[in-house]
Protein backbone atom coordinates (compact mmCIF):
# COMPACT_ATOMS: atom_id res chain seq x y z
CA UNK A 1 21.04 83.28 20.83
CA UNK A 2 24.83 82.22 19.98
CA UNK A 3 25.95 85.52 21.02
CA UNK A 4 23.99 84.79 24.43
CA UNK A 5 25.75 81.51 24.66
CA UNK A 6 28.68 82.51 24.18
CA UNK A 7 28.50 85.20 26.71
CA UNK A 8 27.25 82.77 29.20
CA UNK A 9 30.70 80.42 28.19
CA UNK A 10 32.70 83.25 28.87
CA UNK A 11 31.48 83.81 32.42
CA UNK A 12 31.66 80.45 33.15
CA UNK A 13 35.33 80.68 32.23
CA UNK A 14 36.13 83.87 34.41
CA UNK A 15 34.29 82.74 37.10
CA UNK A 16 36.29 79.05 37.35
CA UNK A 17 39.63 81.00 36.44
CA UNK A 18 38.44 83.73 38.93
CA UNK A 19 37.65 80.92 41.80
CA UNK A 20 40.18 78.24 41.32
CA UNK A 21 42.99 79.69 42.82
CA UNK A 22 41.56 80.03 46.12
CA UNK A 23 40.97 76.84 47.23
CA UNK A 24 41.68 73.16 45.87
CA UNK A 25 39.66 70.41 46.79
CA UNK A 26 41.36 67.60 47.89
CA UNK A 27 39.15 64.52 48.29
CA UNK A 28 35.28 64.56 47.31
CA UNK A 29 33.03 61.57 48.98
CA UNK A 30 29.54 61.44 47.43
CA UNK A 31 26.79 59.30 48.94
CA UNK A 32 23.74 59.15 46.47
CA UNK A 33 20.69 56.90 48.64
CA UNK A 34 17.71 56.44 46.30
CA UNK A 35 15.81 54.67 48.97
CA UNK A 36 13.14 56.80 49.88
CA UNK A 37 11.15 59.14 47.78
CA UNK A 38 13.45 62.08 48.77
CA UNK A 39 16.89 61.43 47.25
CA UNK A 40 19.52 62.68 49.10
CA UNK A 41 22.94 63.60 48.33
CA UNK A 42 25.83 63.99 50.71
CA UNK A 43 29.15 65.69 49.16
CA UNK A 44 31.82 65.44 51.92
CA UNK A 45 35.02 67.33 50.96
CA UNK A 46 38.35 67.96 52.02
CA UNK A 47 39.30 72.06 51.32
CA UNK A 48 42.67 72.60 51.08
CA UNK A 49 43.26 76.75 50.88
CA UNK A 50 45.30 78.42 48.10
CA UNK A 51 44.67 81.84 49.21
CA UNK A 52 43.44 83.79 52.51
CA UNK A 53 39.59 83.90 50.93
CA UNK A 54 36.91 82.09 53.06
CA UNK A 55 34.18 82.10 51.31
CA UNK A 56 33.38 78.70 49.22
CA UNK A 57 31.74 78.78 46.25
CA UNK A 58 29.61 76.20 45.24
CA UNK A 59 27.51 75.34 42.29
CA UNK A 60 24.42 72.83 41.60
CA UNK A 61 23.92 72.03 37.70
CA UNK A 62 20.80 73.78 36.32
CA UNK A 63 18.91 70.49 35.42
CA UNK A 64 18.55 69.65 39.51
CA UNK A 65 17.68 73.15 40.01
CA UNK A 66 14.14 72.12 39.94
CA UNK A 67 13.76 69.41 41.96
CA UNK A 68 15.85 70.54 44.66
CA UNK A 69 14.01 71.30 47.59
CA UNK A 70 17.09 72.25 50.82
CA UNK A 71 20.50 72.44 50.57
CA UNK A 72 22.73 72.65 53.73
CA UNK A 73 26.23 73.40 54.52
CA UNK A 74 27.81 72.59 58.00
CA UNK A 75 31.74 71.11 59.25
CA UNK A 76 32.57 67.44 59.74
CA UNK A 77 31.39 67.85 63.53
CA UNK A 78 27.99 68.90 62.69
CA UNK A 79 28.69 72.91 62.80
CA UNK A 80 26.08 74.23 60.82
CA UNK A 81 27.39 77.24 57.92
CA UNK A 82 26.08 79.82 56.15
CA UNK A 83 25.05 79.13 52.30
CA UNK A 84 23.42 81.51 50.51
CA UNK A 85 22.22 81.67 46.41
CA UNK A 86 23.91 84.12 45.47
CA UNK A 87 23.06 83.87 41.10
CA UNK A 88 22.27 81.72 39.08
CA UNK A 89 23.21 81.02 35.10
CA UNK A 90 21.76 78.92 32.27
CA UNK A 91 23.48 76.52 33.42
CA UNK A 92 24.62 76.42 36.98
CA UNK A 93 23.20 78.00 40.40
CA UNK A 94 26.34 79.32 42.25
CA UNK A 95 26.08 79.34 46.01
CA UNK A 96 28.46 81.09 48.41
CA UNK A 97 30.04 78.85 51.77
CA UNK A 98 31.48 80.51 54.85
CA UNK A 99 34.00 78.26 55.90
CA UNK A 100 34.71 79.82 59.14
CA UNK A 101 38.08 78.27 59.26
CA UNK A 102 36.91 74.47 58.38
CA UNK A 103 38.80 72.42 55.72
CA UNK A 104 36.21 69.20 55.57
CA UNK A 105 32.27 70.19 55.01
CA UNK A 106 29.57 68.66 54.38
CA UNK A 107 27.55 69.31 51.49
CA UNK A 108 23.58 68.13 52.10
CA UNK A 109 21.01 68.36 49.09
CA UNK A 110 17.43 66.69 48.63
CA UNK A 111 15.84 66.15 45.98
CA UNK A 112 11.99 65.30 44.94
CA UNK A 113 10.61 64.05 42.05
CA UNK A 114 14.25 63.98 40.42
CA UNK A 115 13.44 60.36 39.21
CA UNK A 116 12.48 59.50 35.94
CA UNK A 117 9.89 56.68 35.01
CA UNK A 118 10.98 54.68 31.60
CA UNK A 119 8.40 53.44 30.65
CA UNK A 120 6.20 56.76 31.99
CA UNK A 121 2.93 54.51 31.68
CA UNK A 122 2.62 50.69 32.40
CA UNK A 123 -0.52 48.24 32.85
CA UNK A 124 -1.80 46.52 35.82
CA UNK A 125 0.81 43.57 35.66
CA UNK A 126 3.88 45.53 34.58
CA UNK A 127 6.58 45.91 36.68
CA UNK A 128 8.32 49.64 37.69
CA UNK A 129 11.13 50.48 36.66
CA UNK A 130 13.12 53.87 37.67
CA UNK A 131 15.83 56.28 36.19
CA UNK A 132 18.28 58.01 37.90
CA UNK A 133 21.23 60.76 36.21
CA UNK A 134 22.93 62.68 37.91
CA UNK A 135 26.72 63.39 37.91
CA UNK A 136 29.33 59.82 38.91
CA UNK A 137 31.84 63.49 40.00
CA UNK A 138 31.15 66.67 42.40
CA UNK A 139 30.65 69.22 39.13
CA UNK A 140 32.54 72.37 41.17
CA UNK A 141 34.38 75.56 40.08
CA UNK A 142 37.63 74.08 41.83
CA UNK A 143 40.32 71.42 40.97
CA UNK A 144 38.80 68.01 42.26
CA UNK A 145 41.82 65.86 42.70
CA UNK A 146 39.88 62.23 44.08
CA UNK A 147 36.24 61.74 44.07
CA UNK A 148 34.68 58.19 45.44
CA UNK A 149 30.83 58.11 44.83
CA UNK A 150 28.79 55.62 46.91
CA UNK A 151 24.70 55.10 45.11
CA UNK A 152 22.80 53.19 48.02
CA UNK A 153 19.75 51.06 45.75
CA UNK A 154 16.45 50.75 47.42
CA UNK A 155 17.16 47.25 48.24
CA UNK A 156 19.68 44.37 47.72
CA UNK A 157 17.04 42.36 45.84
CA UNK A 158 16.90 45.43 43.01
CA UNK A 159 17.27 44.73 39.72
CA UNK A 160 19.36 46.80 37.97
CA UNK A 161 18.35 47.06 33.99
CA UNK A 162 21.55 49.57 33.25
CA UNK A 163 24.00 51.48 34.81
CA UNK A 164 27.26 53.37 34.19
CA UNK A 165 29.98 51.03 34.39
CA UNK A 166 33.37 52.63 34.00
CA UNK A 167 35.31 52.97 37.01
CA UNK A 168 32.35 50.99 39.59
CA UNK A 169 32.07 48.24 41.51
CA UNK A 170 28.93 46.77 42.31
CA UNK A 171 27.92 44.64 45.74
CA UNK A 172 24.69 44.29 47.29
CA UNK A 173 22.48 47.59 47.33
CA UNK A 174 25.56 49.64 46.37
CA UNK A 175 27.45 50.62 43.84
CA UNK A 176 30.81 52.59 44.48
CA UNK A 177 32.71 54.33 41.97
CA UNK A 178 36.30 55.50 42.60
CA UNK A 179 38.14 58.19 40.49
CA UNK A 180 41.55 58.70 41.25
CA UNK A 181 42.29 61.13 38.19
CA UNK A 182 42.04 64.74 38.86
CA UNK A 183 38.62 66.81 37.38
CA UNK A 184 39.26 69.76 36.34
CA UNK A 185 37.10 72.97 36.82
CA UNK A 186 32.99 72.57 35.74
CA UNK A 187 33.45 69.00 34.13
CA UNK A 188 30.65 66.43 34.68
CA UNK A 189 31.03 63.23 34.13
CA UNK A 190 27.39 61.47 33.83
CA UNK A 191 25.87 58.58 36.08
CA UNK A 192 22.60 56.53 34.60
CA UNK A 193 20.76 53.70 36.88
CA UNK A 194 17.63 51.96 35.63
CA UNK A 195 16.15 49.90 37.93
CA UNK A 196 13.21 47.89 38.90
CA UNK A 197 11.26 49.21 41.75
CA UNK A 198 7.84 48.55 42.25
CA UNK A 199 7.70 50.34 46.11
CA UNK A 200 4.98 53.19 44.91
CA UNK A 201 6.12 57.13 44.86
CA UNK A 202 3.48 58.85 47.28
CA UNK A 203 2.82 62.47 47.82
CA UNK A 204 0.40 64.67 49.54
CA UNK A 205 -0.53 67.20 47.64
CA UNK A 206 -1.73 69.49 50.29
CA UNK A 207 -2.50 68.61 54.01
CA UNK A 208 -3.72 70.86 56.87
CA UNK A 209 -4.15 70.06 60.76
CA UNK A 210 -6.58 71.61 63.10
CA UNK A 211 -6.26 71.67 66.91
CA UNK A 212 -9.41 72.92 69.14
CA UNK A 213 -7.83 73.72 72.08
CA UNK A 214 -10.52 73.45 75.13
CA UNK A 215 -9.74 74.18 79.05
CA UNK A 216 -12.27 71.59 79.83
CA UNK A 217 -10.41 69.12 79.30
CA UNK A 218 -9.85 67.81 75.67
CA UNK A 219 -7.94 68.99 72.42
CA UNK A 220 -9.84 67.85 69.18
CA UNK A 221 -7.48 67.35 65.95
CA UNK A 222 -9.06 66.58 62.38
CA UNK A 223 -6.00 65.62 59.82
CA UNK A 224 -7.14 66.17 56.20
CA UNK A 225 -5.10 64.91 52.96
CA UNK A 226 -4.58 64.65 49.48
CA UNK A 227 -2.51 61.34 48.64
CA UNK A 228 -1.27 60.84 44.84
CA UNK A 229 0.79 58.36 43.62
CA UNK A 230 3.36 59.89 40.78
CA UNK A 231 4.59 56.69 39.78
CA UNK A 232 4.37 55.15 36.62
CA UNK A 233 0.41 55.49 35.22
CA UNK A 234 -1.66 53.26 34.61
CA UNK A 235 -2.70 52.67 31.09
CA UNK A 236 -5.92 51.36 30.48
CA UNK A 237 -9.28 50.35 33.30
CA UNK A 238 -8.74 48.96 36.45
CA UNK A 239 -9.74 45.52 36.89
CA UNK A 240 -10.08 44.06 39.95
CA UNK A 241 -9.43 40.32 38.67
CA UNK A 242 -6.21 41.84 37.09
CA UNK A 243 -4.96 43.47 40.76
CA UNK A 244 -6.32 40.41 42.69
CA UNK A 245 -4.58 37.61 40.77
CA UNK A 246 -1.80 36.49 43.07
CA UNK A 247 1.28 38.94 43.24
CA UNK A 248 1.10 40.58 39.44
CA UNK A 249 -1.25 42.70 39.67
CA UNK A 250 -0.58 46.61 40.59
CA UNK A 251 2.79 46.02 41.48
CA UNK A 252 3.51 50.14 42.13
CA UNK A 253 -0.42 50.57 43.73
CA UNK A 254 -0.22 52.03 47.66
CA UNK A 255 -1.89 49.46 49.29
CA UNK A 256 -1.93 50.90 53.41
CA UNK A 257 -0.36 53.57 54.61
CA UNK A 258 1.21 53.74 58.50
CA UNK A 259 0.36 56.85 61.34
CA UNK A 260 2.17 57.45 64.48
CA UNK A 261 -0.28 59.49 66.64
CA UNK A 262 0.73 60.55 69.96
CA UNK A 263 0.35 58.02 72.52
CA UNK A 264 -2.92 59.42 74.65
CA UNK A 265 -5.07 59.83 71.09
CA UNK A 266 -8.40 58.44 71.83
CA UNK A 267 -11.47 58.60 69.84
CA UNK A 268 -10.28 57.57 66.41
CA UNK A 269 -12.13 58.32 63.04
CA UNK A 270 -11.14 57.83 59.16
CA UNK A 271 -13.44 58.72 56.60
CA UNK A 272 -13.25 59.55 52.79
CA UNK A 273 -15.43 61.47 50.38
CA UNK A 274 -18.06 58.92 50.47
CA UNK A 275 -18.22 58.33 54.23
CA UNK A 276 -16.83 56.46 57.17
CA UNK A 277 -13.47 53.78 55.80
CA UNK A 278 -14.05 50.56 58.39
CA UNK A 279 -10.83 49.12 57.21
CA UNK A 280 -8.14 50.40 59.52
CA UNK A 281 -6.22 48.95 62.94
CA UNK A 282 -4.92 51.40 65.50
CA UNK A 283 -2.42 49.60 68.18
CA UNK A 284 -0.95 51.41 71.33
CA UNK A 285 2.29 51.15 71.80
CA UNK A 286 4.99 52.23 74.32
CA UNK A 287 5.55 55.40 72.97
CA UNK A 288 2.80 55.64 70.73
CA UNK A 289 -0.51 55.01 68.84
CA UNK A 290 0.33 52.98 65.75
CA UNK A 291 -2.64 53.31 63.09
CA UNK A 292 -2.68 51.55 59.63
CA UNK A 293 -5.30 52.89 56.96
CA UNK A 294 -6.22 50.81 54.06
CA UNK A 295 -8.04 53.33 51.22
CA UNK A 296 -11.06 51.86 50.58
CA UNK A 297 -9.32 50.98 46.70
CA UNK A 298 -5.32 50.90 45.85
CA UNK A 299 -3.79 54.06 44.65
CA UNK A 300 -2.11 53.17 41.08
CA UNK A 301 0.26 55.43 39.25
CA UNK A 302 -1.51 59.29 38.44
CA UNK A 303 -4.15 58.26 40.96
CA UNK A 304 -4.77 60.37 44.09
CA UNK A 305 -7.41 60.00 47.19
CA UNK A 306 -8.93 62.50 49.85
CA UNK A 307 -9.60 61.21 53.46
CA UNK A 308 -9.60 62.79 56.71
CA UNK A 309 -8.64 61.42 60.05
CA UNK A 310 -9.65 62.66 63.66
CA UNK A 311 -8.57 62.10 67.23
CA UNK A 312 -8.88 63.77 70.80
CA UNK A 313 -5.97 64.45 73.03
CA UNK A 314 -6.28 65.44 76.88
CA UNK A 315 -5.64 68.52 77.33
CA UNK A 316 -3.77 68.04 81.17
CA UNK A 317 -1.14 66.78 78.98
CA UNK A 318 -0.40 68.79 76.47
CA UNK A 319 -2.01 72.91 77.65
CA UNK A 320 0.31 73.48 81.07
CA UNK A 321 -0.25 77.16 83.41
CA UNK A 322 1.59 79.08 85.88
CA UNK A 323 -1.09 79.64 87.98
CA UNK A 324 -1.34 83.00 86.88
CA UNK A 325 -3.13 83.39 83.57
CA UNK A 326 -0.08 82.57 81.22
CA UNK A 327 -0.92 79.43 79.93
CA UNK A 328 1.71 77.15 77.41
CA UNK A 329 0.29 74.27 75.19
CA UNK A 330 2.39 71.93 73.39
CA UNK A 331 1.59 70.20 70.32
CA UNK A 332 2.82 67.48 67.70
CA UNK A 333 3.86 70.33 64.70
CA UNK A 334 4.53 67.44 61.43
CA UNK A 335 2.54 64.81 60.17
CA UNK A 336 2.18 61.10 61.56
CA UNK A 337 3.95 60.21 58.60
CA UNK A 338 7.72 59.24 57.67
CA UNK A 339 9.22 59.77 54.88
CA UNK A 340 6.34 61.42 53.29
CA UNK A 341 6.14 65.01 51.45
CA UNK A 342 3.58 67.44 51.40
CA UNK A 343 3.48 70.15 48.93
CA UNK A 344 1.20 72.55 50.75
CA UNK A 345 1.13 71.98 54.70
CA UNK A 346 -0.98 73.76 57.20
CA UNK A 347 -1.60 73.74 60.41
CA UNK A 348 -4.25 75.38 63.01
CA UNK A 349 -4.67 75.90 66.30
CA UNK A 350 -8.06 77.38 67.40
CA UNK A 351 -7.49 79.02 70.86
CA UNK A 352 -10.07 79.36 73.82
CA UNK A 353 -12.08 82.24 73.27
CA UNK A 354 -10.29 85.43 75.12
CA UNK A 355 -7.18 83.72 74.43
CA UNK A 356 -4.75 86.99 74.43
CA UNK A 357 -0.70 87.69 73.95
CA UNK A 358 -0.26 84.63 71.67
CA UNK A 359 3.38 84.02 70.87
CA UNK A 360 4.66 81.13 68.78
CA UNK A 361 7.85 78.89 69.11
CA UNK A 362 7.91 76.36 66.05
CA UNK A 363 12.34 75.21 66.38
CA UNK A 364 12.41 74.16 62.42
CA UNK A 365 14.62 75.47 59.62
CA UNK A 366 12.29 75.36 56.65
CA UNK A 367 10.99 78.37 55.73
CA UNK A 368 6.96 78.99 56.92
CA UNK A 369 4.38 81.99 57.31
CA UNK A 370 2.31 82.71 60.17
CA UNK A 371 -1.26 84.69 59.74
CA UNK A 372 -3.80 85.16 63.07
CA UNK A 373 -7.58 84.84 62.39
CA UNK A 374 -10.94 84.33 64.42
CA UNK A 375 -13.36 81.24 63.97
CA UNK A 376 -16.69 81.25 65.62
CA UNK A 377 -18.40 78.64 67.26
CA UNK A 378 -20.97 77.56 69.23
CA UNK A 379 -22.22 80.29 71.45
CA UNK A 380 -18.78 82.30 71.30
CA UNK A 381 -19.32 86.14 72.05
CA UNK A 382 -16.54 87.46 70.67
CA UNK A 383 -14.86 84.61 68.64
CA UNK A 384 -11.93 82.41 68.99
CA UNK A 385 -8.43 83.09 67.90
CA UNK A 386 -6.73 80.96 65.66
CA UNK A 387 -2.73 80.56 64.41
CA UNK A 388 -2.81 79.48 61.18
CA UNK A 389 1.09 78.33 59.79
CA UNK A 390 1.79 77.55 56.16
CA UNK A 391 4.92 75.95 54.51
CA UNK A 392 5.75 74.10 51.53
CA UNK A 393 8.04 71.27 50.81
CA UNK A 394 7.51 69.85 54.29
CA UNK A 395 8.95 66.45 55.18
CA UNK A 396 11.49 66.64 57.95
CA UNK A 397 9.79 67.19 60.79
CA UNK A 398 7.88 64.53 61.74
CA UNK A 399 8.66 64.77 65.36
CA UNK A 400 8.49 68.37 66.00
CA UNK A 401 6.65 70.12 68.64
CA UNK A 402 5.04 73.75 68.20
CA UNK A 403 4.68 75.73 72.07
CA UNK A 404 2.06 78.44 71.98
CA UNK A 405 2.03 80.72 74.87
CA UNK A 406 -0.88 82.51 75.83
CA UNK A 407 -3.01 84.61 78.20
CA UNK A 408 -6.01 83.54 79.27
CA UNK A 409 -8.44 84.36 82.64
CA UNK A 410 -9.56 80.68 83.95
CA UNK A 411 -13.09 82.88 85.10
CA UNK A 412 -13.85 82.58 81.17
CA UNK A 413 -14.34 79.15 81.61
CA UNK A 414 -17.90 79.93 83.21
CA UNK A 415 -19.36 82.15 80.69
CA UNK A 416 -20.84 79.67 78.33
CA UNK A 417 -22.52 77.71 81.06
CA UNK A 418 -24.14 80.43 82.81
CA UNK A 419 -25.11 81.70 79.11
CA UNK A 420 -27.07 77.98 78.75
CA UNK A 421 -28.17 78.46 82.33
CA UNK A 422 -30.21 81.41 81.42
CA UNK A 423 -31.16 80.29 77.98
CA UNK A 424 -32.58 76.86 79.03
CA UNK A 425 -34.31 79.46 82.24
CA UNK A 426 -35.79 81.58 79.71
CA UNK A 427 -36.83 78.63 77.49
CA UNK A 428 -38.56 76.95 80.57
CA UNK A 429 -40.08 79.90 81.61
CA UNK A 430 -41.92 80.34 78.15
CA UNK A 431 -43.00 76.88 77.94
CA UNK A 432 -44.53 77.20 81.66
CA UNK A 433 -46.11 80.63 80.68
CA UNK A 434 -47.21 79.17 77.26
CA UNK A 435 -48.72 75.51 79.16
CA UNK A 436 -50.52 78.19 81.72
CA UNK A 437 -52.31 80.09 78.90
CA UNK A 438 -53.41 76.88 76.95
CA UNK A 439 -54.92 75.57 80.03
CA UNK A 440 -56.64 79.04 80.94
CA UNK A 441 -58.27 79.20 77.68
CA UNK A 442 -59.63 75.51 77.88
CA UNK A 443 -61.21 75.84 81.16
CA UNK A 444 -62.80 79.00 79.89
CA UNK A 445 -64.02 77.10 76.76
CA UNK A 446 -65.41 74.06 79.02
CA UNK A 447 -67.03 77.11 81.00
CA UNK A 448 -69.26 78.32 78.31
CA UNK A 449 -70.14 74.89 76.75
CA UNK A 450 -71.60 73.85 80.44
CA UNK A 451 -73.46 77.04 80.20
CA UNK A 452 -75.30 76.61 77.41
C-alpha cells in the first residue's frame, strides 16, 4: 500500500514537471453558485503558452469525481472545444483541452448531490443547514499566478454558520476571495461554507414520457415520476400539528411543485397511487400552460412520492406533411420542470400504425440511447411502432424539441373504421338472425298449445 502511494506521488510529480512548462496560467476567475440543486462551477482562465504544445491538460480532484455529472470546455466567445478523460489516478482525473489557438477558456462543471447535510437528520421544527468544500484555488498541473473566486449563496437573507475566512470578503449573497500569490503545481487550498437553507433538495428518481401520436387529430401524453427529497431526514413521526403550527414546522418539506406545459395542452389530469389529486391550478399563459401540483402530503427529507400527469395536444400543431406521405412531428423532448434532475429519463413516442422510415433528430449534447419497439392497441393489425430514448443525468433541456420524420400512407387512416363497420354489420346481423329464430320458435310453441 505505501509502495502504491508512493508510486502514485511520483507520477503526480512527472506529470506536473512533465506539463508545467508548456503553458502558465495567468489569471484564474472561479464562480461557485450554490443556488440551485445543481452547483455549478465556472473556471475562466487566461493561458499564456511556454511552448508550441496545444493541448491543455486539466485535472478535477478525485473527491468531485463522483458527483460530477458534465464538464465543458469552450473560448471566451462561446467556441465550444474538445475535452476528453483521458486517465484518471487516486487522486485526480486528468482531462486533455484542445486549445485551437485560444489563450482565455472557459472551464464549465456541474455538480449533484456534492452538498453535505450537518446535521444529516433533523425534526419537524429544525432548521437546514448545508455544507459546501471544495477548493478557495483552481487545483491544476500548471503555475497559477492570480486566482479570484466568487461563491454566489442561495440568497442574501442566508445565514452563514462558518466559512473560510482568509483572504474573503463577504457582501450580500457573495463571498469573493482574491489571491494574488502565485500556486504552485497540484496545491489546493480548501473552502468550507455552512449555511442555513431550508429551500428542499428535490430529485426524480426516474421519469418517462409517452406520446400517442394519432392522425385524427390529437396527441395523448401521460408524464410519470418519482419525486424524493434528499435533504436532511426526518427523525422521528410526522405530525401534522407539528408541520401546521405557523412557519416552524417542515421547514425543508416540498410543499408544490411548478409545470410549464405547452401552451395548446387541454384535458388535464394528476393522480397518485391512491387515485385522482384535486389539489392543483393550471393557468394559460402567453406562451404557455402554467400548472401547480400540491402532493396530496409534503415531501420531508428521505421521503419520495409517485404521481402521474396527462394532457392532449392537437395534433395540426405539432405532426406537419408534405403532401406526399413523409410526415414530420415535433415534440417538447425535457420535462416541464426547471431546475430539476432526473436520474433515469425516458421518453416514448408511439407512432400511427404503418408508420415506416422513422428517423430521429433530438439537437442535445448529453449522451442518450435509442431502441425501436411495437405496442399494440386497440384493433391494430400489425402493431404500432414506438421510439423509445433513454438518458441519465438529465436536467438541461427543458426546452428542447425532438423532430421525428416518418412515412406514412394517409389511406391507413380508414382501416380501423371500415374494420368497426363490418364488425358492428356482423354483430347486427347475428342479433337480427338470433331475434328471427326466437320468434320462429315461439309462434311454433303458441301453435301446438292452441292445438291441443
Amino acid at each position: 500500500m505505501k509502495l502504491y502511494f508512493l508510486l502514485s506521488i511520483l507520477i503526480l510529480q512527472y506529470i506536473s514537471c512533465a506539463n508545467s512548462g508548456d503553458f502558465t496560467i495567468e489569471e484564474v476567475k472561479r464562480e461557485i453558485n450554490l443556488k440551485q440543486s445543481i452547483i455549478t462551477i465556472e473556471n475562466q482562465l487566461r493561458i499564456k503558452k511556454i511552448s508550441y504544445e496545444d493541448t491543455f491538460h486539466y485535472v478535477v480532484p478525485k473527491n468531485n469525481s463522483n458527483s460530477l455529472i458534465r464538464i465543458t470546455a469552450q473560448t471566451i466567445k462561446g467556441k465550444k472545444l474538445e475535452m476528453q478523460k483521458v486517465s484518471d489516478d487516486q487522486f485526480y482525473d486528468h482531462y486533455e483541452i484542445v486549445l485551437q489557438g485560444s489563450e482565455e477558456i472557459i472551464v464549465k462543471e456541474d455538480y449533484f448531490e456534492k452538498l453535505l447535510f450537518k446535521p444529516k437528520n433533523i425534526y419537524i421544527k429544525e432548521d437546514q443547514l448545508e455544507l459546501f468544500i471544495d477548493t478557495v484555488n483552481l487545483v491544476s498541473p500548471y503555475l497559477v499566478k492570480s486566482t479570484t473566486t466568487k461563491v454566489i449563496l442561495p440568497s442574501e437573507k442566508t445565514k452563514l454558520i462558518k466559512y473560510t475566512k482568509a483572504n474573503s470578503n463577504q457582501s450580500g449573497e457573495k463571498i469573493i476571495y482574491s489571491l494574488t500569490e502565485e500556486i504552485p503545481p497540484f496545491v489546493t487550498k480548501k473552502l468550507y461554507i455552512h449555511y442555513l437553507n431550508n429551500k428542499p433538495l428535490m430529485v426524480f428518481n426516474y421519469a418517462v414520457k409517452t406520446f400517442q401520436v394519432s392522425h385524427w387529430g390529437n396527441i395523448a401524453v401521460t408524464e410519470e415520476y418519482q419525486i424524493e427529497n434528499i435533504g436532511a431526514t426526518l427523525i422521528g413521526e410526522f405530525g401534522r400539528i407539528d408541520y401546521d403550527e405557523g412557519i416552524t414546522g417542515g421547514k425543508n418539506a416540498m410543499k408544490k411543485i411548478r409545470a410549464k406545459l405547452p401552451l395548446r395542452s387541454w384535458g388535464l389530469w394528476y393522480r397518485d397511487e391512491i387515485g385522482n389529486v384535486s389539489t392543483s391550478n393550471a393557468r394559460r399563459d402567453m406562451n404557455d400552460v402554467d400548472l401547480e401540483l400540491t402532493p396530496r402530503f409534503p415531501i420531508l427529507g428521505g421521503w419520495k412520492s409517485n404521481y402521474d400527469i396527462g394532457y392532449n395536444l392537437p395534433t395540426k400543431f405539432h405532426v406537419k406533411t408534405n403532401n406526399k406521405g413523409n410526415y414530420m412531428v415535433n415534440l417538447t423532448f425535457g420535462m416541464p420542470y426547471q431546475n430539476m434532475l432526473a436520474r433515469n429519463y425516458t421518453v416514448k413516442i408511439i407512432l400511427p400504425e404503418t408508420a415506416d422510415n422513422i428517423k430521429v433528430n433530438l439537437p442535445i449534447e448529453t449522451p442518450y440511447q435509442v431502441e425501436y419497439d411495437k405496442e399494440y392497441g386497440c384493433l391494430d393489425l400489425f402493431g404500432r411502432k414506438s421510439i423509445i430514448i433513454r438518458l441519465n443525468n438529465m436536467y438541461d433541456v427543458y426546452n428542447t424539441n425532438i423532430f421525428i420524420s416518418y412515412d406514412y400512407q394517409w389511406i391507413m387512416l380508414f382501416v380501423k373504421p371500415v374494420i368497426l363497420i363490418f364488425y358492428f354489420m356482423i354483430l347486427f346481423t347475428i342479433s337480427i338472425i338470433y331475434s328471427r329464430a326466437n320468434i320462429s320458435l315461439a309462434r311454433k310453441e303458441e301453435i301446438k298449445l292452441k292445438r291441443d
